[in-house]
C-alpha atoms as a PDB file:
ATOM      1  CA  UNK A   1       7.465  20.449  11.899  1.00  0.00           C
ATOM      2  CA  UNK A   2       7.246  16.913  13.034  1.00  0.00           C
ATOM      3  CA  UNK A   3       5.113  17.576  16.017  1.00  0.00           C
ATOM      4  CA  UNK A   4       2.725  19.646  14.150  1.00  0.00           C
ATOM      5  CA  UNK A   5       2.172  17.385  11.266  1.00  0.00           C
ATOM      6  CA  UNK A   6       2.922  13.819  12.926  1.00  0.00           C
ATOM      7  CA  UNK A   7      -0.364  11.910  13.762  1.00  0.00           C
ATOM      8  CA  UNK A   8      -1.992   9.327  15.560  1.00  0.00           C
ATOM      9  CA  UNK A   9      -3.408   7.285  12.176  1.00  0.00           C
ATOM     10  CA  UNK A  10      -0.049   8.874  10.243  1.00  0.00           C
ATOM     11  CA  UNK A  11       2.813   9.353  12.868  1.00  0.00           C
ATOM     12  CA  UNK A  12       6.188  10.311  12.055  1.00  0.00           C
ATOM     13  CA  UNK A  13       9.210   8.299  13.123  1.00  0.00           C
ATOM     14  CA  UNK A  14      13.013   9.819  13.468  1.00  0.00           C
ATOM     15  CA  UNK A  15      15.234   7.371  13.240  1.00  0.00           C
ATOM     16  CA  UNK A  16      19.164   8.560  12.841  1.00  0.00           C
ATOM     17  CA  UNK A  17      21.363   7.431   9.689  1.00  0.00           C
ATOM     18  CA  UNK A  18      24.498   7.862  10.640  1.00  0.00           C
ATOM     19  CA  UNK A  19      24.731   4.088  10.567  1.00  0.00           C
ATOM     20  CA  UNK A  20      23.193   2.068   7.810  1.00  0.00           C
ATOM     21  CA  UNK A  21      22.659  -1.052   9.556  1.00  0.00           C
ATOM     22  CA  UNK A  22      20.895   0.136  12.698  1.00  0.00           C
ATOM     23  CA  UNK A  23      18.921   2.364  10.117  1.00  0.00           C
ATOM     24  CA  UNK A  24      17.648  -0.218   8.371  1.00  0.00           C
ATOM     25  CA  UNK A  25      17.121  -2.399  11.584  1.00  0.00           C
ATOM     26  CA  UNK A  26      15.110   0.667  12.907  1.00  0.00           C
ATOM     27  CA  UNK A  27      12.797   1.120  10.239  1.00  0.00           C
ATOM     28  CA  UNK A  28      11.956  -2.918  10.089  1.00  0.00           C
ATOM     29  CA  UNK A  29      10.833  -2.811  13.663  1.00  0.00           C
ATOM     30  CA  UNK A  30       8.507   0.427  13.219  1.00  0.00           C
ATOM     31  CA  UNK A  31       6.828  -1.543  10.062  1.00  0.00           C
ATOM     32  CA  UNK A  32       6.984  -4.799  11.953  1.00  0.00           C
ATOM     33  CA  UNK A  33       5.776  -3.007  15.212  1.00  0.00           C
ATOM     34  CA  UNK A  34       2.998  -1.464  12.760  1.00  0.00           C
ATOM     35  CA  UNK A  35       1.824  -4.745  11.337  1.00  0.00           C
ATOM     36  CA  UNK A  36       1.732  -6.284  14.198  1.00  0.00           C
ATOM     37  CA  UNK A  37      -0.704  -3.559  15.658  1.00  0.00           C
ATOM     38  CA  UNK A  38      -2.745  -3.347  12.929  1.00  0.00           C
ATOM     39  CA  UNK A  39      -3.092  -6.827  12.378  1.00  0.00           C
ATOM     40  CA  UNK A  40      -3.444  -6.975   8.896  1.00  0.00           C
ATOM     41  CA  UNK A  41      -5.955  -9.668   7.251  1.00  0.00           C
ATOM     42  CA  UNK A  42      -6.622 -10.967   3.889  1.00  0.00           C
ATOM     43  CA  UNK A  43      -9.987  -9.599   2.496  1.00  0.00           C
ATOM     44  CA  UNK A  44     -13.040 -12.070   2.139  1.00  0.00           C
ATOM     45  CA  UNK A  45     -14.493 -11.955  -1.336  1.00  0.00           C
ATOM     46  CA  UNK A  46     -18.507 -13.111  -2.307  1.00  0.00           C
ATOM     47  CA  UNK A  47     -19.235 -15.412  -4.463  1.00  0.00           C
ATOM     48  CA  UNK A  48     -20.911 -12.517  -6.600  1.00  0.00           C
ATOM     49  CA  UNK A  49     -17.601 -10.782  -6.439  1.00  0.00           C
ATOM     50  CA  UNK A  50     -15.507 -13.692  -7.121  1.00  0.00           C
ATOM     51  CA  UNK A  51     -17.185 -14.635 -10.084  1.00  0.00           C
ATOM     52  CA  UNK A  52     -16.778 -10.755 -11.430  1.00  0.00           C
ATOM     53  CA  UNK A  53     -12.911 -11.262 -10.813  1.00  0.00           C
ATOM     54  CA  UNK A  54     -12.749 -14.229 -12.473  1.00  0.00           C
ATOM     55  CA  UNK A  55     -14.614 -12.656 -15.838  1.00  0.00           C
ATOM     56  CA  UNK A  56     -12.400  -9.410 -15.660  1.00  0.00           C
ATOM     57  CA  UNK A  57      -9.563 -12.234 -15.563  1.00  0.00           C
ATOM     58  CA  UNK A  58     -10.848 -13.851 -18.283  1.00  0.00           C
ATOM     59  CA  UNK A  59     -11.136 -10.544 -20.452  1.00  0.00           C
ATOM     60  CA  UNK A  60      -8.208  -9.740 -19.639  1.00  0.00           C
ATOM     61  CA  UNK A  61      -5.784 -12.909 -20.471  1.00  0.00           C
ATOM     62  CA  UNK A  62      -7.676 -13.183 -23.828  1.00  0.00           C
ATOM     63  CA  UNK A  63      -6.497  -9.539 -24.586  1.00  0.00           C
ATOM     64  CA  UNK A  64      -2.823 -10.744 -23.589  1.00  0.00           C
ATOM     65  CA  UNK A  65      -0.391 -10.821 -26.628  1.00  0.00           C
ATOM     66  CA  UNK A  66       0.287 -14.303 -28.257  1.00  0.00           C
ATOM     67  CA  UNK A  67       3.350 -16.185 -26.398  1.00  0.00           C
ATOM     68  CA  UNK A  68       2.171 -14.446 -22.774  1.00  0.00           C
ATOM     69  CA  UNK A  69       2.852 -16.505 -19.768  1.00  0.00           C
ATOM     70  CA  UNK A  70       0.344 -18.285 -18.469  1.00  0.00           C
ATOM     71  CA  UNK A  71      -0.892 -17.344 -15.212  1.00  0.00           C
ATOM     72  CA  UNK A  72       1.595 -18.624 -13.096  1.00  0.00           C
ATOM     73  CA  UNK A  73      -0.785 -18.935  -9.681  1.00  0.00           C
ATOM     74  CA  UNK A  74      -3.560 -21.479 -11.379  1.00  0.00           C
ATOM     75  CA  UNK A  75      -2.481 -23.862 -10.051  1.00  0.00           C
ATOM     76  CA  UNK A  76      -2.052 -22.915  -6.472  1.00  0.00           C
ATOM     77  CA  UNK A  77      -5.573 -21.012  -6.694  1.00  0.00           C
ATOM     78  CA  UNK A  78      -7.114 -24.549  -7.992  1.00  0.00           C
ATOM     79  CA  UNK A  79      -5.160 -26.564  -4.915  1.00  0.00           C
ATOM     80  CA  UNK A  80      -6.245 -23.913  -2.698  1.00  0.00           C
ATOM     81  CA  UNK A  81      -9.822 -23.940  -4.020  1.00  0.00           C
ATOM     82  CA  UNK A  82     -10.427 -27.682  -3.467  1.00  0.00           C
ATOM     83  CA  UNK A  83      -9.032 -27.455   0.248  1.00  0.00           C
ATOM     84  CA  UNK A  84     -11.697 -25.035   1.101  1.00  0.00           C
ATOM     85  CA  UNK A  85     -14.082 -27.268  -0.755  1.00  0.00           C
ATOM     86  CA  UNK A  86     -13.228 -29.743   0.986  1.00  0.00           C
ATOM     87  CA  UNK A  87     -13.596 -28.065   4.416  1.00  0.00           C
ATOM     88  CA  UNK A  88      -9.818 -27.173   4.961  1.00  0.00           C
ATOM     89  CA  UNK A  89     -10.158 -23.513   7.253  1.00  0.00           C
ATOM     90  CA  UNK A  90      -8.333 -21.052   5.805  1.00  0.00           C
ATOM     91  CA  UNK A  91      -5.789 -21.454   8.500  1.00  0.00           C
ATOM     92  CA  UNK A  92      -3.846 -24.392   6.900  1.00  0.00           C
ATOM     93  CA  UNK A  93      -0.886 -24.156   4.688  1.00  0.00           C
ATOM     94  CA  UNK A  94      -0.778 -23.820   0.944  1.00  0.00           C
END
């Protein structure tokens, strides 16, 4: 079965259970080896598209019921926002 259904873009991976510890240290090192090969990035949003989010956002906070938490990542979006502005790459720290 898991030669006839494992893939390159979907491959299967045995790893043995008889010992919890080295399972779980098996199946970080697939995902970490899989990360690491795929190289995951964050996507780059328009300007068009940003400003789309940011309405949908709006919409959807205003229907929030009364006594919602306020969006707890304002203010790191805002820091973030005038770093960029300001010419900071996006390869510096938050």
């Amino acid at each position: 079965m898991l030669s006839n259904t494992s893939t390159e873009w979907a491959p299967w991976h045995v790893i043995p259970a008889d010992r919890k510890w080295f399972a779980r240290l098996a199946a970080a090192a697939v995902i970490a080896d899989t990360l690491i090969e795929i190289n995951p990035r964050f996507p780059k949003v328009g300007e068009d598209s940003r400003r789309l989010l940011l309405e949908v956002k709006t919409e959807l906070e205003e229907e929030a019921p009364a006594g919602a938490v306020e969006d707890p990542f304002a203010e790191q979006l805002a820091r973030r926002a005038e770093k960029v502005g300001a010419g900071v790459g996006a390869g510096g720290s938050a």
